[in-house]
PDB file of N, CA and C in Angstrom:
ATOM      1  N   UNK A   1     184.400 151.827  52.938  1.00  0.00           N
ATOM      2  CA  UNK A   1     183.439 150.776  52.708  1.00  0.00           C
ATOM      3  C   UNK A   1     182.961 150.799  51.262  1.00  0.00           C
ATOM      4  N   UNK A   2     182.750 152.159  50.433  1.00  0.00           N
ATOM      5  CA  UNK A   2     182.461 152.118  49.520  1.00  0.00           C
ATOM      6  C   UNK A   2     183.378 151.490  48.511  1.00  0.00           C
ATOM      7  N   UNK A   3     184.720 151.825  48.935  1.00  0.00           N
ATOM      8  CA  UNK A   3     185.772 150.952  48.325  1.00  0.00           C
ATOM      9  C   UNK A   3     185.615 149.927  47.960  1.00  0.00           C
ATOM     10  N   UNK A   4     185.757 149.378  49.229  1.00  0.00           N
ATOM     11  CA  UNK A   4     185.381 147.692  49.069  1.00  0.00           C
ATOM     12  C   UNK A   4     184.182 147.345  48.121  1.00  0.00           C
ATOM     13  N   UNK A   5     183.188 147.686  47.843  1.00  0.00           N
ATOM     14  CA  UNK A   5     182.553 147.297  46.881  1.00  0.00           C
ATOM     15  C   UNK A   5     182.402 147.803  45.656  1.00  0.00           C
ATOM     16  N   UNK A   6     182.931 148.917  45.070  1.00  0.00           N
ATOM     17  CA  UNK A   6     183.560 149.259  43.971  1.00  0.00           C
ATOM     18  C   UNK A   6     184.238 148.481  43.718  1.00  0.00           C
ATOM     19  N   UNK A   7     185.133 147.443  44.315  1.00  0.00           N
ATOM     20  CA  UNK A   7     186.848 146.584  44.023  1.00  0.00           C
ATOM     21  C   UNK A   7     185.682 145.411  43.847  1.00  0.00           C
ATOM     22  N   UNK A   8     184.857 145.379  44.696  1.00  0.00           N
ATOM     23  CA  UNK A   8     183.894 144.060  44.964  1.00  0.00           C
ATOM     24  C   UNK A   8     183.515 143.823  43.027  1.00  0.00           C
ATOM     25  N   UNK A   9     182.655 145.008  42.888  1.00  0.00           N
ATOM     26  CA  UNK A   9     181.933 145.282  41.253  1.00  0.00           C
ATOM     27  C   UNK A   9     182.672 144.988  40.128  1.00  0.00           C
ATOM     28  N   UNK A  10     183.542 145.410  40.445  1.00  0.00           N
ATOM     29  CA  UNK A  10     184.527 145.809  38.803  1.00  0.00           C
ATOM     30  C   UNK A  10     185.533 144.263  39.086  1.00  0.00           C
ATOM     31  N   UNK A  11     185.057 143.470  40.034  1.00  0.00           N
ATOM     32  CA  UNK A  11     185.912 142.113  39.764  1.00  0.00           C
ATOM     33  C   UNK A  11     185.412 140.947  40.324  1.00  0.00           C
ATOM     34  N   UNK A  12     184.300 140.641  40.941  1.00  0.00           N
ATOM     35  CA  UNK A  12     183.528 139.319  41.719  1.00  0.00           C
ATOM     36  C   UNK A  12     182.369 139.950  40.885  1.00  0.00           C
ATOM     37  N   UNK A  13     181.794 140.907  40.478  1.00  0.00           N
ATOM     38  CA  UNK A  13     180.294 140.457  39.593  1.00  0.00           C
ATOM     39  C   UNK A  13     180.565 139.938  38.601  1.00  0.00           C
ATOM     40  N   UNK A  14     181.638 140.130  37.535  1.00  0.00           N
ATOM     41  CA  UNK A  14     181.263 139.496  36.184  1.00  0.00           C
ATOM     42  C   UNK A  14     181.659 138.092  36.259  1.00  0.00           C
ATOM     43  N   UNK A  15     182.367 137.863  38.046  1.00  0.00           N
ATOM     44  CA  UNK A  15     182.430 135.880  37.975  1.00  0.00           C
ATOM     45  C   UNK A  15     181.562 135.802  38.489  1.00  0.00           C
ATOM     46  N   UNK A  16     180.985 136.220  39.477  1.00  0.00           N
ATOM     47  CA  UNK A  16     180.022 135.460  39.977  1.00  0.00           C
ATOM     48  C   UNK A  16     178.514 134.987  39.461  1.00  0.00           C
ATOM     49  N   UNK A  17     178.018 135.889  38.483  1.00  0.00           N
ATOM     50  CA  UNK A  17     177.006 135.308  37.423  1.00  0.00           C
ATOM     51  C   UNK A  17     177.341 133.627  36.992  1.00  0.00           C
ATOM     52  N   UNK A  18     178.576 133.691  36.606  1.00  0.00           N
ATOM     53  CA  UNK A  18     178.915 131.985  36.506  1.00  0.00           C
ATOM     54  C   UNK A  18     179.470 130.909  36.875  1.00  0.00           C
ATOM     55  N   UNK A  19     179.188 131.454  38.245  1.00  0.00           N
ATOM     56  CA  UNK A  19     179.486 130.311  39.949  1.00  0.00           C
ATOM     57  C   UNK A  19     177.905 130.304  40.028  1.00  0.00           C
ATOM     58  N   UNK A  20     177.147 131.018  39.887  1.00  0.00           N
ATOM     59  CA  UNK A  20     175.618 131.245  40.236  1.00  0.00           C
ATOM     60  C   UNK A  20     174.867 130.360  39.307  1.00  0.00           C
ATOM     61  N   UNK A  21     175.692 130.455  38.130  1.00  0.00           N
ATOM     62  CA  UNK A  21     174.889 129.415  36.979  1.00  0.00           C
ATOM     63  C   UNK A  21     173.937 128.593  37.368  1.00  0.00           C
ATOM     64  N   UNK A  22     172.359 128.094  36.621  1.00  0.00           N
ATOM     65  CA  UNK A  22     171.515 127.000  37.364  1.00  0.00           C
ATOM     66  C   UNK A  22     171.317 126.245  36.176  1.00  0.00           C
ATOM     67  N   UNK A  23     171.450 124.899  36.079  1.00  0.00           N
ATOM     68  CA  UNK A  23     171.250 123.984  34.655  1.00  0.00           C
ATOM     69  C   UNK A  23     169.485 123.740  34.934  1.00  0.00           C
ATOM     70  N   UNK A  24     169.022 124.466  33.534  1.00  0.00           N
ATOM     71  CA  UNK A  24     167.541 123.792  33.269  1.00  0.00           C
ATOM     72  C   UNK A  24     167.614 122.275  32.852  1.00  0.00           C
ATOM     73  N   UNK A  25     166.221 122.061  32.985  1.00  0.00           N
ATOM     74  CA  UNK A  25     165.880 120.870  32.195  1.00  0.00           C
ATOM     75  C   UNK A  25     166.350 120.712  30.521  1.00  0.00           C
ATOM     76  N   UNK A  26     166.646 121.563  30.050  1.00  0.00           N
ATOM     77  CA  UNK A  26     166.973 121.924  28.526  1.00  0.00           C
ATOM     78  C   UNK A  26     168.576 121.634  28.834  1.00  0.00           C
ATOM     79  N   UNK A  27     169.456 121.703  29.762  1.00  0.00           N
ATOM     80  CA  UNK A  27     170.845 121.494  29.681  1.00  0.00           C
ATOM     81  C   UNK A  27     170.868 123.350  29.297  1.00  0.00           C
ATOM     82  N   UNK A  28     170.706 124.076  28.989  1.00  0.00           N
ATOM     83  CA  UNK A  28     170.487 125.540  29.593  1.00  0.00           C
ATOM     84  C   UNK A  28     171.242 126.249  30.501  1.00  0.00           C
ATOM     85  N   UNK A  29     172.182 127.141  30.416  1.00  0.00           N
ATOM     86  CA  UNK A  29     172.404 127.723  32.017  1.00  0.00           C
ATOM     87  C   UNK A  29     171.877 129.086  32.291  1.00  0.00           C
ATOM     88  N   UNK A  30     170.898 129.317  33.151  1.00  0.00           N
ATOM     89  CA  UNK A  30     170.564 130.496  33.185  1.00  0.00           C
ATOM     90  C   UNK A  30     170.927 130.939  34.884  1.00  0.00           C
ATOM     91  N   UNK A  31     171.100 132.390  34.659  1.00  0.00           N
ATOM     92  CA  UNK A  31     171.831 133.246  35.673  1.00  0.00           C
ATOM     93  C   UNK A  31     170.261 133.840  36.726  1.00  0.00           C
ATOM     94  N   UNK A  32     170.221 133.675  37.746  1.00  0.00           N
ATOM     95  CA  UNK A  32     169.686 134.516  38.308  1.00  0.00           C
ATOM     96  C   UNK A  32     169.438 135.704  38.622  1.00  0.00           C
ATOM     97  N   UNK A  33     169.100 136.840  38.748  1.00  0.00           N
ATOM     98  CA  UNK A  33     169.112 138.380  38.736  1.00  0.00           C
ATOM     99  C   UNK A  33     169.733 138.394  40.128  1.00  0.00           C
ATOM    100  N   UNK A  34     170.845 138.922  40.037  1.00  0.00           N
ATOM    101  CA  UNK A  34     171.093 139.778  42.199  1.00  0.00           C
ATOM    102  C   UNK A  34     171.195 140.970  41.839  1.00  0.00           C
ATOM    103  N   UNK A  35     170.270 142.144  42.386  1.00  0.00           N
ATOM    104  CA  UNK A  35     170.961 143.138  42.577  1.00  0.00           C
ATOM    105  C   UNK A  35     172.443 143.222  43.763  1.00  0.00           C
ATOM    106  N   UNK A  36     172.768 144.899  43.828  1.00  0.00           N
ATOM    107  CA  UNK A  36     173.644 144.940  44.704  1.00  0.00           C
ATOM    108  C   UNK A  36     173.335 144.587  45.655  1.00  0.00           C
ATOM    109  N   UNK A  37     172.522 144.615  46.374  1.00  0.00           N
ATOM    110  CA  UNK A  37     172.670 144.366  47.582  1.00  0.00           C
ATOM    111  C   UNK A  37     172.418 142.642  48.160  1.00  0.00           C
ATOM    112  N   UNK A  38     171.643 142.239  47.228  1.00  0.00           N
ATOM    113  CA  UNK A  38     171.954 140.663  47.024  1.00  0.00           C
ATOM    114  C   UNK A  38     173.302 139.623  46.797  1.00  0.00           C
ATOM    115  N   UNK A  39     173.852 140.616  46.163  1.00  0.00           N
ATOM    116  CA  UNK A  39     175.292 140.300  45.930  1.00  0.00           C
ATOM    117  C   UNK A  39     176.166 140.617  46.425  1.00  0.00           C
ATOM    118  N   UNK A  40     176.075 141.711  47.471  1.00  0.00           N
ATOM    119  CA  UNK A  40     176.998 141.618  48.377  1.00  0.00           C
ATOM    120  C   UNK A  40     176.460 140.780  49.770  1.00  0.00           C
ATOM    121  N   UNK A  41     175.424 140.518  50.145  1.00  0.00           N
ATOM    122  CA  UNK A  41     174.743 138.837  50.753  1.00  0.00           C
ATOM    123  C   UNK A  41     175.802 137.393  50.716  1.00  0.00           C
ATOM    124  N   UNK A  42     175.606 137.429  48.953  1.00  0.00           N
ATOM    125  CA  UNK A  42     175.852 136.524  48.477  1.00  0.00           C
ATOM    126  C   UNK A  42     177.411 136.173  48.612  1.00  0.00           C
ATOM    127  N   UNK A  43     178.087 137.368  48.834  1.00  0.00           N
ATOM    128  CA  UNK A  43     179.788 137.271  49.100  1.00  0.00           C
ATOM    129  C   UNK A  43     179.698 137.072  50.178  1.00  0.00           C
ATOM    130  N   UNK A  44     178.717 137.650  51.207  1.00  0.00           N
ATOM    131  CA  UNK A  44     179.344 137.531  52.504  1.00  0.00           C
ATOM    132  C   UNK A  44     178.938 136.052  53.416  1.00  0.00           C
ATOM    133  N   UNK A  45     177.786 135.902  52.630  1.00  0.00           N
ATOM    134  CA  UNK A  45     177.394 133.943  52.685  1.00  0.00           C
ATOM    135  C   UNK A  45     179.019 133.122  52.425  1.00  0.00           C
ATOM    136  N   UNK A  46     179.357 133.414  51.104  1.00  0.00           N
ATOM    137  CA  UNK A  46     180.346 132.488  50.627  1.00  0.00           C
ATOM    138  C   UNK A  46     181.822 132.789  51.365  1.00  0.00           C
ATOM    139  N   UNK A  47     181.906 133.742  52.163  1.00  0.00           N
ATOM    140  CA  UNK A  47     183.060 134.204  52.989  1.00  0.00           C
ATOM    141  C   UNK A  47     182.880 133.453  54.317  1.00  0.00           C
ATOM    142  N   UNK A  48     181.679 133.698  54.688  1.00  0.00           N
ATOM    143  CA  UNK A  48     181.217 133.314  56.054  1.00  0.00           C
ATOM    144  C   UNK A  48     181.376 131.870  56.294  1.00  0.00           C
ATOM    145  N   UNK A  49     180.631 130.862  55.283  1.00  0.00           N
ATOM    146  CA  UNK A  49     181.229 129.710  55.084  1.00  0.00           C
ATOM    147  C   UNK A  49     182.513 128.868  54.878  1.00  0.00           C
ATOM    148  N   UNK A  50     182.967 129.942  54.410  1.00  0.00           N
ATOM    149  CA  UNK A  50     184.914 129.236  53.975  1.00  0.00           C
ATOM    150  C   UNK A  50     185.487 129.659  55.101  1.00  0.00           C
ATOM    151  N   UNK A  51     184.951 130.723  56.322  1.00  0.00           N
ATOM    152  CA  UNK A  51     185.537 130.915  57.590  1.00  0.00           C
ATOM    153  C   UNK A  51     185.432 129.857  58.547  1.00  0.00           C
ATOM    154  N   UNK A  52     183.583 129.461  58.250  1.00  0.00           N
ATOM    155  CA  UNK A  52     183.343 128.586  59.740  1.00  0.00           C
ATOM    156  C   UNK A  52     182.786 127.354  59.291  1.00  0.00           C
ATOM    157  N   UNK A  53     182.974 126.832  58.083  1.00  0.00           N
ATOM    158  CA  UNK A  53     182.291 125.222  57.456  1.00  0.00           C
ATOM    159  C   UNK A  53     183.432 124.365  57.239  1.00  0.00           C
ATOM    160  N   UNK A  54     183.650 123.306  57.750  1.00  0.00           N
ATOM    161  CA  UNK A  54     185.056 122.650  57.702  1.00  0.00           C
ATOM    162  C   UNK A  54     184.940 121.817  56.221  1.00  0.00           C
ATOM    163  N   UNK A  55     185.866 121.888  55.528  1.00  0.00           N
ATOM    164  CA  UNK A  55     185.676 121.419  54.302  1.00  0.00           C
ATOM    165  C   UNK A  55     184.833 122.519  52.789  1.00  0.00           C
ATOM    166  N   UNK A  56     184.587 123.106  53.080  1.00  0.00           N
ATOM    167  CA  UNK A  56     183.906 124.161  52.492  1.00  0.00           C
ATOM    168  C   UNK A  56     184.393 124.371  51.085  1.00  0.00           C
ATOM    169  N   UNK A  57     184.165 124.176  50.058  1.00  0.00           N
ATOM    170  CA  UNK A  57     185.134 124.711  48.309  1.00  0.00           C
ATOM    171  C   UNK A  57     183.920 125.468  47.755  1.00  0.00           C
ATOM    172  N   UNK A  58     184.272 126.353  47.212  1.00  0.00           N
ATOM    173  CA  UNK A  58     183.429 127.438  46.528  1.00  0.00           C
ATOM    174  C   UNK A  58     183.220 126.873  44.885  1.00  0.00           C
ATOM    175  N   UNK A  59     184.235 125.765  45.215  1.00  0.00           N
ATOM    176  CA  UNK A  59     184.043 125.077  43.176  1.00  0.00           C
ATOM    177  C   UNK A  59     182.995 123.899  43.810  1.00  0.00           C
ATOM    178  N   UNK A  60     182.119 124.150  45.341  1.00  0.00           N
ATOM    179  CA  UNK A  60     181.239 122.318  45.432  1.00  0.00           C
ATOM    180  C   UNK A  60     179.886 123.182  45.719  1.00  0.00           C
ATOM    181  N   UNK A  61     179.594 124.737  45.640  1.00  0.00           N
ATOM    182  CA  UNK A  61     178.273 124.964  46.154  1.00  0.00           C
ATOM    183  C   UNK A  61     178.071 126.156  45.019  1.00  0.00           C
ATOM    184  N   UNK A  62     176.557 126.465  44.878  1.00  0.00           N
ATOM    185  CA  UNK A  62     176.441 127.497  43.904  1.00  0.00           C
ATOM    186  C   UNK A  62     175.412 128.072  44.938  1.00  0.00           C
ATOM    187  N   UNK A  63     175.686 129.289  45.176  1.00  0.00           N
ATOM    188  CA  UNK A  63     175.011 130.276  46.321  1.00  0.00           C
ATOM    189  C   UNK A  63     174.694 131.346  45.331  1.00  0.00           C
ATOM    190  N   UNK A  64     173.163 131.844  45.613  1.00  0.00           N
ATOM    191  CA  UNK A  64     172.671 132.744  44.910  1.00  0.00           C
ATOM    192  C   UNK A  64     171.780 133.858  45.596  1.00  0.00           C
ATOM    193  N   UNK A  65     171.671 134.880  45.807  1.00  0.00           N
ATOM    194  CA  UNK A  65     170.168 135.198  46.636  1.00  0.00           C
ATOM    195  C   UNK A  65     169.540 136.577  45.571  1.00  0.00           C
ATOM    196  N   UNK A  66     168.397 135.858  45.715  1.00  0.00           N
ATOM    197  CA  UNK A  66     167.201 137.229  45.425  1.00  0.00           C
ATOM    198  C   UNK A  66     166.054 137.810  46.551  1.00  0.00           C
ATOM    199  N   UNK A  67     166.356 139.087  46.666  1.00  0.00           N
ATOM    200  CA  UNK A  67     165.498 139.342  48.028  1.00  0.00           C
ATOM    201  C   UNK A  67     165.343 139.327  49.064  1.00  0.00           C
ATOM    202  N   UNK A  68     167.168 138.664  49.357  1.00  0.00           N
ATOM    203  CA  UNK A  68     167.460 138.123  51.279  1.00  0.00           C
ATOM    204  C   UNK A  68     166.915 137.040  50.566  1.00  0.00           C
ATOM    205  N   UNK A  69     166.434 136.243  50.201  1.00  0.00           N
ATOM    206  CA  UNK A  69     166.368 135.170  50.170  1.00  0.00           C
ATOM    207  C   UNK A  69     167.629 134.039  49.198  1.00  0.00           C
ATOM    208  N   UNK A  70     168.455 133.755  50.244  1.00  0.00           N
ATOM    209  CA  UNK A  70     170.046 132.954  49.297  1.00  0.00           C
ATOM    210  C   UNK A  70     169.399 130.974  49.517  1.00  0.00           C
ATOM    211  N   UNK A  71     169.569 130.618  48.142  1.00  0.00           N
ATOM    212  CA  UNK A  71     169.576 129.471  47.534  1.00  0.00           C
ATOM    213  C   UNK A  71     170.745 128.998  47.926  1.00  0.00           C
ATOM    214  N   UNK A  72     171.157 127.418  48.319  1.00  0.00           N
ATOM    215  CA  UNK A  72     172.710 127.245  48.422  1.00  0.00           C
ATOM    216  C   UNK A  72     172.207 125.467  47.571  1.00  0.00           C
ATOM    217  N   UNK A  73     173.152 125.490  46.775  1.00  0.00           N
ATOM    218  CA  UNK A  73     173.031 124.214  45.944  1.00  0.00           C
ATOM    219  C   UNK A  73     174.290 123.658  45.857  1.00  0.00           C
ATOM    220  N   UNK A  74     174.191 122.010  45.785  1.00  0.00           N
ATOM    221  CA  UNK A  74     175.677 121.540  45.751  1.00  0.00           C
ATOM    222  C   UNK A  74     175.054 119.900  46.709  1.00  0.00           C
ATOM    223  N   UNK A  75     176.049 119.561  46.937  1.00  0.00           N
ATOM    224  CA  UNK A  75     176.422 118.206  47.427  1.00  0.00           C
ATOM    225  C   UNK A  75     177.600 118.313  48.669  1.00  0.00           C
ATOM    226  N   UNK A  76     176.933 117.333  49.479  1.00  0.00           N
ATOM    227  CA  UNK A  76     177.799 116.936  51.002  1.00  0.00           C
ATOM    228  C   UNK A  76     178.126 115.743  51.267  1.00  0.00           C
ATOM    229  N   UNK A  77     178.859 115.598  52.529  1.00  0.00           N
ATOM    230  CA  UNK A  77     178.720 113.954  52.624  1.00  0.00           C
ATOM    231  C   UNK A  77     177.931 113.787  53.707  1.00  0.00           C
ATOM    232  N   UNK A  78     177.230 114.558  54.621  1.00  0.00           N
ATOM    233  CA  UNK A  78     176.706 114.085  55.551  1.00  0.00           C
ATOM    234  C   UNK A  78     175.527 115.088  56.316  1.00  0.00           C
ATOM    235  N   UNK A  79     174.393 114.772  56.818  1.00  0.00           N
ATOM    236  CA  UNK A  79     173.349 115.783  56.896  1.00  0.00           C
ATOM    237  C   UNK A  79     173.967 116.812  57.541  1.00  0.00           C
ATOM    238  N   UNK A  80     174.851 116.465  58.852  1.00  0.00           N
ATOM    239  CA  UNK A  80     175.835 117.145  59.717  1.00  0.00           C
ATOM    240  C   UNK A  80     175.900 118.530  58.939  1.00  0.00           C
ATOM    241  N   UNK A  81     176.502 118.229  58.022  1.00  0.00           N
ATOM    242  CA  UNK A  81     177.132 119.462  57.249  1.00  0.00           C
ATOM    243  C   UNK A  81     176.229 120.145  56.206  1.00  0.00           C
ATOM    244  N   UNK A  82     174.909 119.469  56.297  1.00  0.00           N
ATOM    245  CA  UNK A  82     173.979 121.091  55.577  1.00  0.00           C
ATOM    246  C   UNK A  82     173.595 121.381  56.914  1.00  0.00           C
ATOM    247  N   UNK A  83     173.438 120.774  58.102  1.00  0.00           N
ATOM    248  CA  UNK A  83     172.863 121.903  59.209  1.00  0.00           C
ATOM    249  C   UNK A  83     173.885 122.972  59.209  1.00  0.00           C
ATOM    250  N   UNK A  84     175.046 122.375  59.165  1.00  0.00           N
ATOM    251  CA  UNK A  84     176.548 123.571  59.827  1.00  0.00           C
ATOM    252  C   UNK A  84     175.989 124.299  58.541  1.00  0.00           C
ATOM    253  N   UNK A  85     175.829 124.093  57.385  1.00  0.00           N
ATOM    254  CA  UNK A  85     176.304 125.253  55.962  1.00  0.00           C
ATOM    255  C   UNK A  85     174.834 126.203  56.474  1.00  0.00           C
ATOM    256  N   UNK A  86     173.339 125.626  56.763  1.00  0.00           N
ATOM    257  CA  UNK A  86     172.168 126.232  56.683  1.00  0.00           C
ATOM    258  C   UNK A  86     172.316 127.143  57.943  1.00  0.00           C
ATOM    259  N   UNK A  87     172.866 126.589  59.046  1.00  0.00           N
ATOM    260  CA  UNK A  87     172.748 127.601  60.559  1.00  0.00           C
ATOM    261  C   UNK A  87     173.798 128.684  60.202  1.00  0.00           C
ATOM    262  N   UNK A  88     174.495 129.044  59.566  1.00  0.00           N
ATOM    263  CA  UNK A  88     175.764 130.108  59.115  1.00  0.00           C
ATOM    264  C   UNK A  88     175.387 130.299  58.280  1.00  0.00           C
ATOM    265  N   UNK A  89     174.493 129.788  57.040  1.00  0.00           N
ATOM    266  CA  UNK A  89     174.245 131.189  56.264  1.00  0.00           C
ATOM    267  C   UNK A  89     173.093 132.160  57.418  1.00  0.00           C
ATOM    268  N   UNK A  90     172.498 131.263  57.551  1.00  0.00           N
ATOM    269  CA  UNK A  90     171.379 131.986  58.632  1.00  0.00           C
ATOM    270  C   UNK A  90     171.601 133.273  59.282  1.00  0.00           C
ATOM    271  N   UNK A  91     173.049 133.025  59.620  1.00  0.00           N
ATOM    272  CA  UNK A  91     173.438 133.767  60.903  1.00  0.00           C
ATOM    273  C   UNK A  91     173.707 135.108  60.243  1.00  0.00           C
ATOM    274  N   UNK A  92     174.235 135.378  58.599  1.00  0.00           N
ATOM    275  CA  UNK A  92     174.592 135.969  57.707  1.00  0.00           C
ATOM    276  C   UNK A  92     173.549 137.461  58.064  1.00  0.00           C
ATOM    277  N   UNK A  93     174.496 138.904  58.064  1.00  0.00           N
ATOM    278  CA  UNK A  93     173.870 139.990  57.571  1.00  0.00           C
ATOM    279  C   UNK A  93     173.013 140.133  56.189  1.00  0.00           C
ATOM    280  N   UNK A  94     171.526 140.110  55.854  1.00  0.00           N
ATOM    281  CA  UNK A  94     171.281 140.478  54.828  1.00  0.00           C
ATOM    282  C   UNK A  94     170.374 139.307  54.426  1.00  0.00           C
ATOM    283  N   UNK A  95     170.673 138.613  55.046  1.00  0.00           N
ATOM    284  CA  UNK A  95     169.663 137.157  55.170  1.00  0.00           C
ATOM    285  C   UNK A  95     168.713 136.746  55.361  1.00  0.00           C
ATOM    286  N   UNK A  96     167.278 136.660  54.782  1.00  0.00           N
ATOM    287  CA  UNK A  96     166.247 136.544  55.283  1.00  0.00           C
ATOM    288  C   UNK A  96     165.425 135.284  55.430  1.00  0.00           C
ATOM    289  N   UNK A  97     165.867 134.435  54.446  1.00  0.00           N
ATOM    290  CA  UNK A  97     165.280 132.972  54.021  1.00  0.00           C
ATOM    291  C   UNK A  97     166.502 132.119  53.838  1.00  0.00           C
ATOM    292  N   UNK A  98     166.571 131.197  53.861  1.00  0.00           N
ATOM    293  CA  UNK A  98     167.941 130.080  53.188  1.00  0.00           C
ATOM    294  C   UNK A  98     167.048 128.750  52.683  1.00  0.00           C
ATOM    295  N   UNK A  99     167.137 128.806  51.076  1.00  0.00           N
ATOM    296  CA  UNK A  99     166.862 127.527  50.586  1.00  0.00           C
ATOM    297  C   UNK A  99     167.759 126.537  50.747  1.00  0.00           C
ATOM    298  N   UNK A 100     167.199 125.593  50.987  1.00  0.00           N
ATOM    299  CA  UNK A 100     168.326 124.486  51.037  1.00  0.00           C
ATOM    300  C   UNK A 100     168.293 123.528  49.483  1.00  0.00           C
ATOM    301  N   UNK A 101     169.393 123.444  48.849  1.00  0.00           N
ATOM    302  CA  UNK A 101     168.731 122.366  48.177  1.00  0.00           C
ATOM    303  C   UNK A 101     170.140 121.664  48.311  1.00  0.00           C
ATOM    304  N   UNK A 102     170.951 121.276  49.283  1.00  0.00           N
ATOM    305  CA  UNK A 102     172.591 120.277  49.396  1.00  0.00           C
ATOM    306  C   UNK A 102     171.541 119.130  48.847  1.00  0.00           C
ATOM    307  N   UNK A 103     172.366 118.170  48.779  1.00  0.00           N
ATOM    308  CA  UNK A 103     172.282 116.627  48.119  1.00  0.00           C
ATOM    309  C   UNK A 103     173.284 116.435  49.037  1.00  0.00           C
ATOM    310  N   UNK A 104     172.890 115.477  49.927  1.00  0.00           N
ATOM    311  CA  UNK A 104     173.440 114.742  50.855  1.00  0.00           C
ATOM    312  C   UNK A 104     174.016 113.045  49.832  1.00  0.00           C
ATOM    313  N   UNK A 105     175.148 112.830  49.470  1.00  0.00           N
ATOM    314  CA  UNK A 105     176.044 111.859  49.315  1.00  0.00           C
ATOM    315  C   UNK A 105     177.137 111.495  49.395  1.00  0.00           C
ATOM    316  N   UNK A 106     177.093 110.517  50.781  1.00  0.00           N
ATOM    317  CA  UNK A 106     177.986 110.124  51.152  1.00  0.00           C
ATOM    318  C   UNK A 106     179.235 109.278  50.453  1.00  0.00           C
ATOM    319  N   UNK A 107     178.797 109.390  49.227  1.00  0.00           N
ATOM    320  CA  UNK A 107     180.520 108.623  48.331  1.00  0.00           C
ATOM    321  C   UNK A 107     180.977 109.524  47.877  1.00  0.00           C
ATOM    322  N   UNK A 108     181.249 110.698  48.505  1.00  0.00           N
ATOM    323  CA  UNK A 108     181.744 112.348  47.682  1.00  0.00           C
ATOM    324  C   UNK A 108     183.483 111.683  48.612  1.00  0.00           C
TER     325      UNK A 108
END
Protein backbone atom coordinates (compact mmCIF):
# COMPACT_ATOMS: atom_id res chain seq x y z
CA UNK A 1 0.00 0.00 0.00
CA UNK A 2 2.78 2.15 0.75
CA UNK A 3 3.87 1.49 -2.74
CA UNK A 4 1.11 2.64 -4.28
CA UNK A 5 1.49 5.97 -2.99
CA UNK A 6 5.10 6.48 -3.26
CA UNK A 7 4.33 5.65 -7.34
CA UNK A 8 1.12 7.87 -6.48
CA UNK A 9 3.88 11.02 -5.22
CA UNK A 10 6.73 10.90 -7.43
CA UNK A 11 4.08 11.03 -10.51
CA UNK A 12 0.17 12.34 -9.98
CA UNK A 13 1.38 15.21 -7.42
CA UNK A 14 3.42 17.35 -9.61
CA UNK A 15 0.18 17.02 -12.26
CA UNK A 16 -2.22 17.28 -10.23
CA UNK A 17 -1.49 20.87 -8.74
CA UNK A 18 -2.43 21.80 -12.45
CA UNK A 19 -5.73 19.86 -13.04
CA UNK A 20 -6.51 21.57 -9.52
CA UNK A 21 -5.68 25.00 -10.94
CA UNK A 22 -8.56 27.80 -9.85
CA UNK A 23 -8.73 31.09 -12.22
CA UNK A 24 -9.04 34.33 -9.94
CA UNK A 25 -10.72 37.31 -10.80
CA UNK A 26 -7.15 38.68 -11.89
CA UNK A 27 -7.04 35.77 -14.73
CA UNK A 28 -4.45 34.29 -11.97
CA UNK A 29 -4.11 30.56 -11.42
CA UNK A 30 -3.68 29.67 -8.03
CA UNK A 31 -3.22 26.04 -6.63
CA UNK A 32 -4.88 24.99 -3.58
CA UNK A 33 -2.83 23.36 -0.65
CA UNK A 34 -3.71 19.23 -0.36
CA UNK A 35 -1.82 17.60 1.92
CA UNK A 36 -1.29 13.78 1.59
CA UNK A 37 -3.96 12.67 2.69
CA UNK A 38 -6.20 15.08 0.78
CA UNK A 39 -4.65 13.98 -2.20
CA UNK A 40 -4.96 10.74 -2.02
CA UNK A 41 -9.12 11.69 -1.47
CA UNK A 42 -8.70 13.57 -4.31
CA UNK A 43 -7.43 10.48 -6.61
CA UNK A 44 -9.76 8.33 -5.25
CA UNK A 45 -12.83 10.93 -5.99
CA UNK A 46 -11.44 11.19 -9.60
CA UNK A 47 -11.12 7.24 -9.95
CA UNK A 48 -14.39 6.65 -8.35
CA UNK A 49 -16.06 8.87 -10.85
CA UNK A 50 -14.47 7.62 -14.16
CA UNK A 51 -15.68 4.08 -12.65
CA UNK A 52 -19.37 4.95 -11.93
CA UNK A 53 -20.30 8.58 -13.82
CA UNK A 54 -21.30 7.88 -17.40
CA UNK A 55 -19.55 10.34 -19.49
CA UNK A 56 -17.06 11.43 -16.94
CA UNK A 57 -13.42 13.28 -18.57
CA UNK A 58 -10.94 14.32 -16.07
CA UNK A 59 -9.97 17.24 -18.84
CA UNK A 60 -14.19 18.59 -17.91
CA UNK A 61 -13.89 18.72 -13.88
CA UNK A 62 -11.24 20.23 -11.52
CA UNK A 63 -11.55 18.24 -8.12
CA UNK A 64 -9.68 19.52 -5.21
CA UNK A 65 -10.05 18.78 -1.39
CA UNK A 66 -8.80 20.48 1.76
CA UNK A 67 -9.75 18.83 5.00
CA UNK A 68 -12.19 15.99 3.61
CA UNK A 69 -13.69 18.67 2.30
CA UNK A 70 -13.39 18.03 -2.02
CA UNK A 71 -14.59 21.01 -4.29
CA UNK A 72 -15.69 19.51 -7.76
CA UNK A 73 -15.85 22.31 -10.52
CA UNK A 74 -16.64 22.03 -14.19
CA UNK A 75 -19.75 21.90 -16.39
CA UNK A 76 -22.62 19.22 -17.29
CA UNK A 77 -25.41 18.87 -19.41
CA UNK A 78 -27.97 18.04 -17.09
CA UNK A 79 -28.83 18.39 -13.20
CA UNK A 80 -29.13 14.41 -13.48
CA UNK A 81 -25.51 14.30 -13.63
CA UNK A 82 -24.26 16.60 -10.71
CA UNK A 83 -26.59 14.46 -8.45
CA UNK A 84 -24.80 11.12 -9.99
CA UNK A 85 -21.10 13.15 -9.75
CA UNK A 86 -22.24 14.70 -5.89
CA UNK A 87 -23.85 11.14 -4.48
CA UNK A 88 -20.28 9.23 -5.53
CA UNK A 89 -18.07 11.59 -4.45
CA UNK A 90 -20.08 11.36 -1.23
CA UNK A 91 -19.85 7.82 -1.07
CA UNK A 92 -15.85 8.33 -1.37
CA UNK A 93 -13.35 7.11 1.63
CA UNK A 94 -11.94 10.29 3.15
CA UNK A 95 -14.84 12.47 2.37
CA UNK A 96 -16.37 14.70 4.55
CA UNK A 97 -18.13 17.68 2.72
CA UNK A 98 -18.61 17.91 -1.26
CA UNK A 99 -18.81 21.42 -2.71
CA UNK A 100 -20.65 21.56 -5.57
CA UNK A 101 -19.93 24.17 -7.91
CA UNK A 102 -20.94 21.96 -11.76
CA UNK A 103 -22.53 24.59 -14.12
CA UNK A 104 -25.30 22.87 -15.46
CA UNK A 105 -25.31 23.61 -19.57
CA UNK A 106 -27.11 21.96 -21.62
CA UNK A 107 -25.35 23.01 -25.15
CA UNK A 108 -22.10 21.10 -23.90
Amino acid sequence: MIFKYLILSLFVVPVLPAAAAINDRDGKITVPYQGLEDLKTTVRVHDRLKTNVRNYSTDSFTIYTQTGRVTIEGRVKTQAEVNDIIKTANKVPGVKQVVNNLIVDPNL
